[in-house]
Protein backbone atom coordinates (compact mmCIF):
# COMPACT_ATOMS: atom_id res chain seq x y z
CA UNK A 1 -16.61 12.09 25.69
CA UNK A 2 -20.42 10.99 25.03
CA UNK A 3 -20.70 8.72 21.49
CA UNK A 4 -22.92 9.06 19.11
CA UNK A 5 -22.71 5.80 16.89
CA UNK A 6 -23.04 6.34 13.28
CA UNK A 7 -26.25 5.04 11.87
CA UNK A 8 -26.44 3.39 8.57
CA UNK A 9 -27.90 5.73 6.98
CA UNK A 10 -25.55 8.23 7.30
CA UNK A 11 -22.32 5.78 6.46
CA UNK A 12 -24.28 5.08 3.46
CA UNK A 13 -24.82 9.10 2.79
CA UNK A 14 -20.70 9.82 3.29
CA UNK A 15 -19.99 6.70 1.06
CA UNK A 16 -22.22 7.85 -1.50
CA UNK A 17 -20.90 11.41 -1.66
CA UNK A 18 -17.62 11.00 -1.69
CA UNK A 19 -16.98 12.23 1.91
CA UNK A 20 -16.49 8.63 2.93
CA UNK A 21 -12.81 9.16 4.53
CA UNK A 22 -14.67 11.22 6.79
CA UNK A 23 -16.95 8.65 8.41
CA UNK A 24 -14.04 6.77 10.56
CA UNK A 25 -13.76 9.87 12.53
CA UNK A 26 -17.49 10.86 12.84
CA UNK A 27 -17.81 7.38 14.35
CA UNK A 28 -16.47 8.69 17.52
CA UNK A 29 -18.87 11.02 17.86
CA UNK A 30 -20.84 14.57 16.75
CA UNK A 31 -17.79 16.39 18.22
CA UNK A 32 -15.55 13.99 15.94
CA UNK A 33 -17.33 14.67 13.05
CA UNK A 34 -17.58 18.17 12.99
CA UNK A 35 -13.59 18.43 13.72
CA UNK A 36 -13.75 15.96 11.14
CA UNK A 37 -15.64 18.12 8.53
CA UNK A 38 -13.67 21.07 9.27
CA UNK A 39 -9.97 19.74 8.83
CA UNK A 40 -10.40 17.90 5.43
CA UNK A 41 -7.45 19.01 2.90
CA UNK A 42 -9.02 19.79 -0.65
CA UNK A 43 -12.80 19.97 0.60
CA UNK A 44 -14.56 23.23 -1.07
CA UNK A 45 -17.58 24.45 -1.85
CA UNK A 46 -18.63 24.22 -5.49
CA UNK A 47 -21.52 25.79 -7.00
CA UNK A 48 -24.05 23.84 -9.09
CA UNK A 49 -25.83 24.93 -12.29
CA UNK A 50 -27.13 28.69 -12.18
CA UNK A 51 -30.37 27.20 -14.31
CA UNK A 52 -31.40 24.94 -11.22
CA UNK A 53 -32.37 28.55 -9.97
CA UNK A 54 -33.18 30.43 -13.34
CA UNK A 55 -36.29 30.39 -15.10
CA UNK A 56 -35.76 29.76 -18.67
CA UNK A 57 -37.84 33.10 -20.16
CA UNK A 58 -39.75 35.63 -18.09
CA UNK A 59 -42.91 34.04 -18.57
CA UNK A 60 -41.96 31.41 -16.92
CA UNK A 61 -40.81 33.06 -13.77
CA UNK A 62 -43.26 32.79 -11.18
CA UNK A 63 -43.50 34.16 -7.54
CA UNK A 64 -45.46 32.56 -4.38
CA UNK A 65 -45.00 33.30 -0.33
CA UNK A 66 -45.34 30.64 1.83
CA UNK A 67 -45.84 30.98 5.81
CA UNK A 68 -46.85 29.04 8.62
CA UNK A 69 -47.81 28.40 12.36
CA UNK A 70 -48.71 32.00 12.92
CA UNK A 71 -50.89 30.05 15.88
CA UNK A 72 -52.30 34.07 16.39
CA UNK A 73 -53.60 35.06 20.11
CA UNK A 74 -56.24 36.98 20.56
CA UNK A 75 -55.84 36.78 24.15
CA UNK A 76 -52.31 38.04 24.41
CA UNK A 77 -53.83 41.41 25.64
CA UNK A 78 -56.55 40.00 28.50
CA UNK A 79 -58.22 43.09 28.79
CA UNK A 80 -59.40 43.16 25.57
CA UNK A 81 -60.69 39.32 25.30
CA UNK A 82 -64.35 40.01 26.06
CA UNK A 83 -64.81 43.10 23.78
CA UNK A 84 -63.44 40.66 21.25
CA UNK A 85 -65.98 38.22 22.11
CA UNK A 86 -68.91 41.04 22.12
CA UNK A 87 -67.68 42.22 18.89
CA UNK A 88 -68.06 41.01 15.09
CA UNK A 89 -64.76 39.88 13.79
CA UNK A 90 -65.08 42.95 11.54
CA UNK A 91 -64.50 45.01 14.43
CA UNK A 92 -61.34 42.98 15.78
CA UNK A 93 -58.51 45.35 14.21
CA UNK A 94 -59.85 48.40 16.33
CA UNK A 95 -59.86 46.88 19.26
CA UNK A 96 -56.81 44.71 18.94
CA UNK A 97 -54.84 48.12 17.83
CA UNK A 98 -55.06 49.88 20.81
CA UNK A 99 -52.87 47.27 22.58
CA UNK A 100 -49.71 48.80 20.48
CA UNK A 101 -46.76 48.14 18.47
CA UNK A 102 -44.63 45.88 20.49
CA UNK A 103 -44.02 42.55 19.19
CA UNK A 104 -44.47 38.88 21.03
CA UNK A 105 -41.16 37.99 23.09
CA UNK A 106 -39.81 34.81 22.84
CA UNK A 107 -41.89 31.90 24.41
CA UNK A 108 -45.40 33.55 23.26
CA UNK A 109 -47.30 33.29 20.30
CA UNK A 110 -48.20 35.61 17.83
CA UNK A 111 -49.75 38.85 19.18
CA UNK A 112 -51.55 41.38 17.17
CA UNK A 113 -48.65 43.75 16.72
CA UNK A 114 -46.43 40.91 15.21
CA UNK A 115 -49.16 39.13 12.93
CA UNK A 116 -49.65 43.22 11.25
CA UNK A 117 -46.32 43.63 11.02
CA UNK A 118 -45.53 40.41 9.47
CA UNK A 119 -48.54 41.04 6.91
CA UNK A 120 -47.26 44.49 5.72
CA UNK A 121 -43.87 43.75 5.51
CA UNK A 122 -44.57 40.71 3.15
CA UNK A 123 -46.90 42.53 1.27
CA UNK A 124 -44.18 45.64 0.93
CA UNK A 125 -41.60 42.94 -0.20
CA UNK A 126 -43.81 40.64 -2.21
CA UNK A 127 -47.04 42.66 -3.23
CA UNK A 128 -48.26 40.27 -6.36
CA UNK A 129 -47.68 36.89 -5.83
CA UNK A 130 -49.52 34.37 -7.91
CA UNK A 131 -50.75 32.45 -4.83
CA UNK A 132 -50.19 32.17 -0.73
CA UNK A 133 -49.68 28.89 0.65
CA UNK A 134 -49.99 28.32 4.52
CA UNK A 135 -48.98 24.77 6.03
CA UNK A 136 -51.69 25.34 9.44
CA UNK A 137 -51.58 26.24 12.64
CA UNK A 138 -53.84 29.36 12.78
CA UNK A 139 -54.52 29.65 16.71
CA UNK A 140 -52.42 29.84 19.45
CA UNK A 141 -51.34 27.00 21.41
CA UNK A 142 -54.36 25.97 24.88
CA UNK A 143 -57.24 28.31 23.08
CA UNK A 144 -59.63 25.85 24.73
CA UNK A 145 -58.53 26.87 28.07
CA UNK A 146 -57.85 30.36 27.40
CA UNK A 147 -61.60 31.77 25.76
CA UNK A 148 -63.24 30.51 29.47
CA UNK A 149 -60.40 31.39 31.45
CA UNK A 150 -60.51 35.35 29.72
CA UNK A 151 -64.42 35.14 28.95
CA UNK A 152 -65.98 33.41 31.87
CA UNK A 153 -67.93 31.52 28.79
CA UNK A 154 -67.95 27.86 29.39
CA UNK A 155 -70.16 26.94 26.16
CA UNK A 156 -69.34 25.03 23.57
CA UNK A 157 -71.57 27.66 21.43
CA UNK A 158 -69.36 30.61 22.91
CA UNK A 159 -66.19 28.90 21.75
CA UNK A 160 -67.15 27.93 18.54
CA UNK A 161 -68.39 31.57 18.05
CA UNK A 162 -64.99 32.85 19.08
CA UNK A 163 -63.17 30.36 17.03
CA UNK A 164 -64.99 31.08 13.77
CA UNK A 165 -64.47 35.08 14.51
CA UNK A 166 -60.60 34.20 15.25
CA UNK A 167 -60.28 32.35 11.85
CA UNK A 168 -62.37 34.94 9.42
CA UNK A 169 -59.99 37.91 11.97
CA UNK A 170 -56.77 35.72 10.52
CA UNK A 171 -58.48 35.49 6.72
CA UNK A 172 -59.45 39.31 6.19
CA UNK A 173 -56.17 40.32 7.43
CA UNK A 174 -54.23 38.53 5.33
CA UNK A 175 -55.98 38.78 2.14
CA UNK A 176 -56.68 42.64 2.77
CA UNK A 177 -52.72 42.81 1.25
CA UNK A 178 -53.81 40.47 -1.07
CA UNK A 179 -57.54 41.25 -2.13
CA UNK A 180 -57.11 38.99 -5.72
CA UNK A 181 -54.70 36.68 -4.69
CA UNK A 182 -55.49 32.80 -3.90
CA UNK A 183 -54.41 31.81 0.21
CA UNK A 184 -54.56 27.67 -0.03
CA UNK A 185 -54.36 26.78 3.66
CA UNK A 186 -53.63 23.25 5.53
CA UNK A 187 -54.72 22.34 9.07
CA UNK A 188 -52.24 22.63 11.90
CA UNK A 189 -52.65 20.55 15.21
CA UNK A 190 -54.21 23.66 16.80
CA UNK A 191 -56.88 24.03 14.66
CA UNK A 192 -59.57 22.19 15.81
CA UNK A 193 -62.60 22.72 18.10
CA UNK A 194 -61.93 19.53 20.26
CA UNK A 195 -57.94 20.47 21.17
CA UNK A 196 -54.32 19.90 20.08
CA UNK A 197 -54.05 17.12 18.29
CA UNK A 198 -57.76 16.34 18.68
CA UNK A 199 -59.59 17.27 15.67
CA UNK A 200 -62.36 15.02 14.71
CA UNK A 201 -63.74 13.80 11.43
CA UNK A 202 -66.75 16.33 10.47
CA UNK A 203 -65.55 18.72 13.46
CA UNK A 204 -67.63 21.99 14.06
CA UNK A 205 -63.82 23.50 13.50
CA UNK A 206 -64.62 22.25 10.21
CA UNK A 207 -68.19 23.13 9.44
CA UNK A 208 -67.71 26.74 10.71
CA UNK A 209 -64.44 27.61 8.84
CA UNK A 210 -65.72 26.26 5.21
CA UNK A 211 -67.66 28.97 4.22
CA UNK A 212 -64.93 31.60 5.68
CA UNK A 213 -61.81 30.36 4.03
CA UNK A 214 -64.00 29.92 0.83
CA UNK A 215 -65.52 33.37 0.83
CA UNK A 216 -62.07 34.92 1.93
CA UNK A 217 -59.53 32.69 0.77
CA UNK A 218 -60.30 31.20 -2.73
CA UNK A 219 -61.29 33.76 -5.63
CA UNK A 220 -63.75 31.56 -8.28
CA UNK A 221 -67.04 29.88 -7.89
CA UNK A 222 -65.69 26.57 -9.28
CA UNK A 223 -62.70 26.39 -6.31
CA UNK A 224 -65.00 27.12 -3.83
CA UNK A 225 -67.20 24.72 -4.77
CA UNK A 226 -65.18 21.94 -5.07
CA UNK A 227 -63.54 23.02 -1.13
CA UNK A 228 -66.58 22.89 0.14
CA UNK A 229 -67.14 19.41 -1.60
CA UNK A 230 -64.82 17.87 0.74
CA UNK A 231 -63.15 20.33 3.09
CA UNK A 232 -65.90 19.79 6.14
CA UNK A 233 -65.13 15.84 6.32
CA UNK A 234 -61.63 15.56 6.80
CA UNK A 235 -59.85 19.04 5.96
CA UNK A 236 -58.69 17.82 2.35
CA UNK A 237 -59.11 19.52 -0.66
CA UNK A 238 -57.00 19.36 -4.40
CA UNK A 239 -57.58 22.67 -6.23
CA UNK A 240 -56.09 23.59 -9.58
CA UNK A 241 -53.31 25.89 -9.65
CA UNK A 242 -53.18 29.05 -10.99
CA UNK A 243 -51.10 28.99 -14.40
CA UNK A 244 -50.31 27.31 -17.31
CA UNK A 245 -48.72 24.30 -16.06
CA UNK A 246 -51.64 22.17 -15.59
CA UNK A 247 -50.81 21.58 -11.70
CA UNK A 248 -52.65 20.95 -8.75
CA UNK A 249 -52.72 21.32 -5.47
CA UNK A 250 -53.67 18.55 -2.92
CA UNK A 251 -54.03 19.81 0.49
CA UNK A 252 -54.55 16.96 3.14
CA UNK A 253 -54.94 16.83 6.75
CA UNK A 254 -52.10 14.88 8.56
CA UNK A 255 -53.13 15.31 11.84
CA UNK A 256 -54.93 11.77 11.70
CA UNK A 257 -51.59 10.69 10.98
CA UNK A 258 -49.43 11.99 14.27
CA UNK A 259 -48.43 10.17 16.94
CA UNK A 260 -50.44 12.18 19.88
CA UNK A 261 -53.59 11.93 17.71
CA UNK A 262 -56.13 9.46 19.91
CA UNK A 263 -57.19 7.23 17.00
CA UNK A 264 -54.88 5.87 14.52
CA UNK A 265 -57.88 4.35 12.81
CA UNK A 266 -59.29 7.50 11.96
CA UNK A 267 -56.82 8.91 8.97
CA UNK A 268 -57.49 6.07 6.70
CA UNK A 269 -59.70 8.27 4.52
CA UNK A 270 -56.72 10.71 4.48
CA UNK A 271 -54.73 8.25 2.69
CA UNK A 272 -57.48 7.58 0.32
CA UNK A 273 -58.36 10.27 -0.47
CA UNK A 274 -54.28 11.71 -1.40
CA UNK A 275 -54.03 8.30 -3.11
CA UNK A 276 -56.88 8.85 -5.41
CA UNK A 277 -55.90 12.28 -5.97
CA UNK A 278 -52.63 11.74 -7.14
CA UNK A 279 -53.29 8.70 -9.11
CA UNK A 280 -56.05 10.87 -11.38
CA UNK A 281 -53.46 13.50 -11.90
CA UNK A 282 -51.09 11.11 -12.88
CA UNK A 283 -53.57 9.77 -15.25
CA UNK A 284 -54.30 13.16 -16.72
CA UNK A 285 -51.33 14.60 -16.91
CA UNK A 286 -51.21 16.94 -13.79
CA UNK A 287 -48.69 18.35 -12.15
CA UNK A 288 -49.41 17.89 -8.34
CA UNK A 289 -47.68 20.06 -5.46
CA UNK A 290 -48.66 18.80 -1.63
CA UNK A 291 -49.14 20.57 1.44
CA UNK A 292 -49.95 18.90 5.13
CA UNK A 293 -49.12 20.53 8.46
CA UNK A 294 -46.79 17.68 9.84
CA UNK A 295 -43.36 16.82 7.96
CA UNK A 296 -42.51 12.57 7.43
CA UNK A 297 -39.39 11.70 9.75
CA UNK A 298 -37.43 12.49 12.81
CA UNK A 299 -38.26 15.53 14.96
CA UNK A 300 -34.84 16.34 15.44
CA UNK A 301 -35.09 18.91 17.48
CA UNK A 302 -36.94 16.45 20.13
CA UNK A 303 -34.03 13.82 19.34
CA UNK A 304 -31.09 16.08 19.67
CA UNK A 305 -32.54 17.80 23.04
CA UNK A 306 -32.35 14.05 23.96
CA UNK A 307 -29.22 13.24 22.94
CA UNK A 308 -27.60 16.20 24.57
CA UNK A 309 -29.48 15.20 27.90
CA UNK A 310 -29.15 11.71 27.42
CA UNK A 311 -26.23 10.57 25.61
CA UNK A 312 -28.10 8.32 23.75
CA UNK A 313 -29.24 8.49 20.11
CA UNK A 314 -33.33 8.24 19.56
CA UNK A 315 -35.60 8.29 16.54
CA UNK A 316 -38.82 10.68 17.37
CA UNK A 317 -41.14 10.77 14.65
CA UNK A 318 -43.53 13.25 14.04
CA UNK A 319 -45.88 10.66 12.19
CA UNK A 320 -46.47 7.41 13.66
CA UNK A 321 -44.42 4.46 11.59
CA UNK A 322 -47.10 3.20 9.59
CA UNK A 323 -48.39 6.35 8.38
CA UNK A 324 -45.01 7.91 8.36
CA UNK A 325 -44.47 5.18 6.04
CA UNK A 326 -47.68 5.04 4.03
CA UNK A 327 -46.84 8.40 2.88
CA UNK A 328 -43.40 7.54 2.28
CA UNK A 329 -44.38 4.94 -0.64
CA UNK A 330 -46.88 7.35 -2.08
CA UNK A 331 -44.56 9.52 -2.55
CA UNK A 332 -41.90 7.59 -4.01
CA UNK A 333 -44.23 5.72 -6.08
CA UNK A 334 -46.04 9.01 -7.56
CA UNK A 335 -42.66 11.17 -8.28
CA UNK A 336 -42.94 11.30 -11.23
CA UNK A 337 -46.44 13.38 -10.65
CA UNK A 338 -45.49 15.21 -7.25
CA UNK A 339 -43.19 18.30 -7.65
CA UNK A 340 -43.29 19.35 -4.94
CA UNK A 341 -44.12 19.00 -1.30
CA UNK A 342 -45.08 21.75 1.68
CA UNK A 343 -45.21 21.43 5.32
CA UNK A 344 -44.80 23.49 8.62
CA UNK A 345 -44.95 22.16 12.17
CA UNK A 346 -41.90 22.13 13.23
CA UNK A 347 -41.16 25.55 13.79
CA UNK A 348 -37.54 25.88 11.76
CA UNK A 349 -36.62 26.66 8.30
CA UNK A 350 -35.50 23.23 6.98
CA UNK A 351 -36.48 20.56 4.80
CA UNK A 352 -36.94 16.56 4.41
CA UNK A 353 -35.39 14.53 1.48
CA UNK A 354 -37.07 11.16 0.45
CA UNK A 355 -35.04 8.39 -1.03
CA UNK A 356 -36.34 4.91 -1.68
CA UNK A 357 -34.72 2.07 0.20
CA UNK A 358 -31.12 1.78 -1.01
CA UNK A 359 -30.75 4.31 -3.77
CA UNK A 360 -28.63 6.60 -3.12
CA UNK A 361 -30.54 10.16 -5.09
CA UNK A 362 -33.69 11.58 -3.81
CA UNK A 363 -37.38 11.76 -5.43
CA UNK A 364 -38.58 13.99 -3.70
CA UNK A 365 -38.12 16.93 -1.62
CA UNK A 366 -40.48 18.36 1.23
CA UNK A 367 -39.64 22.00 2.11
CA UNK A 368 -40.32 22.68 5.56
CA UNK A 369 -42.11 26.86 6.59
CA UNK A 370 -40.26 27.95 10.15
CA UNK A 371 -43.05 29.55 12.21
CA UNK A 372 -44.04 33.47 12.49
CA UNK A 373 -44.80 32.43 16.08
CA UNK A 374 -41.70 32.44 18.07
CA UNK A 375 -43.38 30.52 21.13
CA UNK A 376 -40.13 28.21 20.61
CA UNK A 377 -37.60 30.57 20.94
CA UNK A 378 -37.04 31.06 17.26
CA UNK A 379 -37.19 34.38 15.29
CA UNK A 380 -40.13 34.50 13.05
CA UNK A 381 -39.50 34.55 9.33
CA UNK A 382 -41.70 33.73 6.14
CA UNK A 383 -40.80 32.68 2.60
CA UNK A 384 -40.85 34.20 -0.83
CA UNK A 385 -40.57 31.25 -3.68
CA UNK A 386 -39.47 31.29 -7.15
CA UNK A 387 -40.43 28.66 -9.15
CA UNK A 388 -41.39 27.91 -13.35
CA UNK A 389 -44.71 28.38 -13.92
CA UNK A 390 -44.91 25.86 -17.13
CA UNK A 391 -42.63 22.83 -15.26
CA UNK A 392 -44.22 23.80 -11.63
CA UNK A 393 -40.44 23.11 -10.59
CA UNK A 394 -39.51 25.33 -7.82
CA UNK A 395 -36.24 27.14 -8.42
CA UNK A 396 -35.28 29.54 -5.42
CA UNK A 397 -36.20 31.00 -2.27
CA UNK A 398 -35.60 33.88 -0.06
CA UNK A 399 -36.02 34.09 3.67
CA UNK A 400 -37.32 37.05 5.57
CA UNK A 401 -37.15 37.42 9.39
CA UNK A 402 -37.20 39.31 12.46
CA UNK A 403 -34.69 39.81 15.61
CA UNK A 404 -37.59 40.27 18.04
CA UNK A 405 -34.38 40.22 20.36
CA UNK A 406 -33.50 43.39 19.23
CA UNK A 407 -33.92 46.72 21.20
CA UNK A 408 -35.63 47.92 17.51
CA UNK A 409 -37.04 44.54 16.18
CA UNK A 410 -37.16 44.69 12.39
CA UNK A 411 -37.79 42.86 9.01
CA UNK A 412 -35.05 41.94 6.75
CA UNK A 413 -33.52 39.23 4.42
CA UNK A 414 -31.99 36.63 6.40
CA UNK A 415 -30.73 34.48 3.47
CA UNK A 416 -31.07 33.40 -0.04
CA UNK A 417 -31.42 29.72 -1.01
CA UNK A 418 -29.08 30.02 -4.18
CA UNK A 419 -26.55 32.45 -2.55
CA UNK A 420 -26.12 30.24 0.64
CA UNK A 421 -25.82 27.22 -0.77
CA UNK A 422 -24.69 27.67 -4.74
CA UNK A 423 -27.42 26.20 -6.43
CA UNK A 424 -31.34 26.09 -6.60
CA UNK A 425 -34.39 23.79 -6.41
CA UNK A 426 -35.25 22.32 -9.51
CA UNK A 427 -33.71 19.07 -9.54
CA UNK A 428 -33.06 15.95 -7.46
CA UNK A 429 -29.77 16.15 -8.07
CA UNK A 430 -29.84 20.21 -6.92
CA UNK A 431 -31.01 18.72 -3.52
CA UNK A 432 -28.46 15.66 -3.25
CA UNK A 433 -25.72 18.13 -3.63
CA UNK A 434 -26.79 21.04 -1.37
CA UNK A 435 -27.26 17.71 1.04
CA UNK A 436 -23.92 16.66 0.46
CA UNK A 437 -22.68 20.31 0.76
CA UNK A 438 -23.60 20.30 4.57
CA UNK A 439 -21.11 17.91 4.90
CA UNK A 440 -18.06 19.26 3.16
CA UNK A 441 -18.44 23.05 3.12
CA UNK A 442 -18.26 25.04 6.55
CA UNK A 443 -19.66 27.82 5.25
CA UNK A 444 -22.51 26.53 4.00
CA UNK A 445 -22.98 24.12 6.89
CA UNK A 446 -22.73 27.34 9.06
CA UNK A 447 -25.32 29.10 7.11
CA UNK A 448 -28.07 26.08 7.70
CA UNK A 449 -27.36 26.35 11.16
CA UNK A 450 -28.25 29.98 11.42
CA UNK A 451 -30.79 30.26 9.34
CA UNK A 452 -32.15 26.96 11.53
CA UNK A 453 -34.17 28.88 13.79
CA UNK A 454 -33.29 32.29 11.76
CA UNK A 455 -30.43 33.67 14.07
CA UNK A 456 -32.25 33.32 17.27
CA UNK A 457 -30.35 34.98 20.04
CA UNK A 458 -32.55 32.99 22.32
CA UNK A 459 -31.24 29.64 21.33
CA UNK A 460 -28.67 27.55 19.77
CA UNK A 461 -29.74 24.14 18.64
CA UNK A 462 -27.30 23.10 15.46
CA UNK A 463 -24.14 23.05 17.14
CA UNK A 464 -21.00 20.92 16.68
CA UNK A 465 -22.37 18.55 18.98
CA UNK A 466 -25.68 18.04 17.39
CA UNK A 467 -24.96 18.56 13.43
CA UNK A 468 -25.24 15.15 12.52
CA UNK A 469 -28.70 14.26 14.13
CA UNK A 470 -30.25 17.49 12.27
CA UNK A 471 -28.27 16.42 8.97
CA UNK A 472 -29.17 12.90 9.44
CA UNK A 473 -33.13 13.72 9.97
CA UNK A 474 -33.20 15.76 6.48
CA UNK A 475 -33.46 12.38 4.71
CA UNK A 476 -35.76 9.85 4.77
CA UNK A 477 -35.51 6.52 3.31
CA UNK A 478 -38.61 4.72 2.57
CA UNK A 479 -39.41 1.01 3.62
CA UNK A 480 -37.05 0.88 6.80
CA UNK A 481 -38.88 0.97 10.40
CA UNK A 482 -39.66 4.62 11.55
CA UNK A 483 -39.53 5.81 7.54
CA UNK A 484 -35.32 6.29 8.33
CA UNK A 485 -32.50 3.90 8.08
């Protein structure tokens, strides 16, 4: 049997929930512990408090969606790619709707069909939110190569053109459900005129898009104004939330910040530029929420594929360890202000905990969008959050997905939050124990695992085997090497 040595951290998680018996046994190994987990006498699964998912009056009950790395392809039907790239983007829908109903399999991005069926069937479920949040990653995966491959247009001009007509395509259809609704949107690693993971500082990407997302996407003068203060430099922008809870929203572009980005150098005015946000709405009061494309920590699904290959137990960040870090101590030092964090990237419903070095409760809690692109073998799924509009805590959310596996691929709930796991979102101490839940409830570890990759026929990646690499890369603990103990 292959072993998987327990790492610190996670001793110190079972010690610190009570589950510590457990860790002599999941010292063995993954196979170990999940035996382990499942023949404890007396474990159960206790609920928390219903008002860590219960707004406290009606008013206070507010509604937002939140969905990511749609990475849409307008080339997924070649034969229409050059009347795309003859046509206004106004004219897109007509053409793209002759190429029919069927959905993108697995392995592909998102194809017409799936990106209007997504759209209606959040708007049917979810018709009045008070805002739309999208963590980035608006086109498809190798657009670079595909617009001259499909076009025969080797220009820089012709791609840009196409680029701009693909992102205000993306915009109108998404806020035709929603004509008066705010879309906030981050930058994914595929947005960018110069490649994956290649964006530059004052990119055309960003120059052309401005004016789109603000005509489209934000609904007063005064937000549009202040986006296109700063949006064209780096891709950051804080706008006020809608409400009453004097909150803001600081959107910043992360992509500086990966590992496969070229230039380390070049996201130090990232960092300044989240620092100095947060510190003035600490100063005043605000409420701040964040939203970047790429999640702090482990890429677990990169370090269990290697463990199940290799034997051997790896730390894969998504960030490199200095800015992995660097946003680490912001946000620990700044909880007090942030409530609440967004990202997508990763393709998989999950979510990061931060704890500062040797404590053993949270501060803060980054939820994590799966992807309505199934190019990873997941199913595609979007979420609808409940959260307080006055305390800008969040408080619940439910899951909605699609079997494109299916012989009649369909929408429906997949989970949740407070039903799977017995408690809600408001409170560090709502996280710890869902957290700590994974460890000592089957049922609810079972339930994480599906709703992973959101039942995915195609693949199986929390098993048994590899339970305690995903659990262990939900925390983060700031001021160790790699962000994670």
């Amino acid at each position: 049997m292959t072993t998987l040595p327990i790492k610190r951290r996670t001793f110190l998680r079972y010690a610190l929930s009570g589950a510590g018996l457990l860790a002599a046994r999941a010292m063995h190994g993954p196979a170990d512990l999940a035996w382990a987990l499942a023949n404890q006498p007396g474990i159960d699964c206790p609920d928390g408090d219903p008002g860590s998912y219960t707004a406290t009056s009606a008013e206070r009950a507010g509604m937002f969606l939140l969905f990511s790395d749609v990475h849409f392809d307008p080339f997924s039907d070649p034969a229409k790619v050059k009347a795309l790239a003859a046509a206004p983007a106004s004219a897109w829908r007509e053409i793209l709707a002759v190429s029919g109903p069927v959905v993108s399999p697995y392995g592909q991005d998102s194809n017409d069909a799936l990106f209007q069926s997504f759209l209606d069937d959040m708007a049917a479920r979810a018709p009045r939110p008070d805002f739309l949040l999208f963590p980035g990653d608006l086109l498809c995966h190798q657009f670079w190569t595909e617009y001259p491959r499909l076009t025969g247009d080797s220009t820089p001009q012709g791609l840009l053109a196409f680029i701009g007509k693909t992102a205000e395509y993306f915009l109108t259809e998404v806020t035709r459900r929603f004509p008066d609704i705010p879309l906030y949107l981050a930058l994914g690693n595929n947005d960018s005129f110069e490649g994956d993971f290649r964006i530059a500082p004052n990119s055309p990407y960003l120059v052309a898009t401005a004016p789109i997302i603000a005509q489209r996407a934000l609904k007063s003068e005064a937000d549009r104004t202040r986006f296109l203060d700063s949006y064209p430099g780096y891709g950051c922008y804080s706008l006020p939330l809608p409400g009453p809870g004097n909150g803001k929203l600081i959107v910043f572009n992360n992509i500086f910040w990966a590992k496969r980005y070229p230039d380390q150098t070049a996201g130090k005015p990232v960092l300044e530029f989240l620092e100095r946000e947060i510190t003035a709405a600490g100063r005043q009061g605000e409420k701040v929420w964040l939203m970047a494309h790429v999640p702090l920590g482990d890429n677990s699904k990169s370090s269990a594929a290697k463990f199940l290959k290799k034997g051997t137990v790896t730390y894969d960040g998504l960030l490199t360890d200095a800015w992995n870090n660097a946003l680490g101590r912001l946000l620990v030092t700044h909880a007090a202000t942030v409530k609440a964090c967004f990202a997508g990237h990763v393709h998989r419903d999950e979510f990061r905990l931060v704890y500062p070095n040797g404590q053993p409760m949270p501060t803060v809690s980054m939820r994590l969008a799966p992807s309505i692109s199934p190019v990873t073998g997941n199913n595609p799924g979007y979420q609808v959050y409940s959260y307080d509009r006055q305390s800008l805590e969040l408080l619940d959310v439910t899951v909605h997905s699609i079997n494109i596996g299916a012989a009649k691929p369909a929408w429906s709930r997949e989970y949740t939050y407070s039903k799977a796991y017995g408690r809600g979102l408001r409170s560090a101490k709502d996280w710890q124990e869902m957290y700590q839940g994974l460890l000592t409830c089957e049922p609810r570890r079972k339930a994480f695992s599906q709703a992973f990759d959101l039942r995915s026929p195609h693949i199986n990646e929390v098993t048994p085997r590899t339970f305690q690499i995903f659990w262990d890369g939900l925390a983060v603990t700031v001021g160790e090497a790699g962000g994670a103990l």
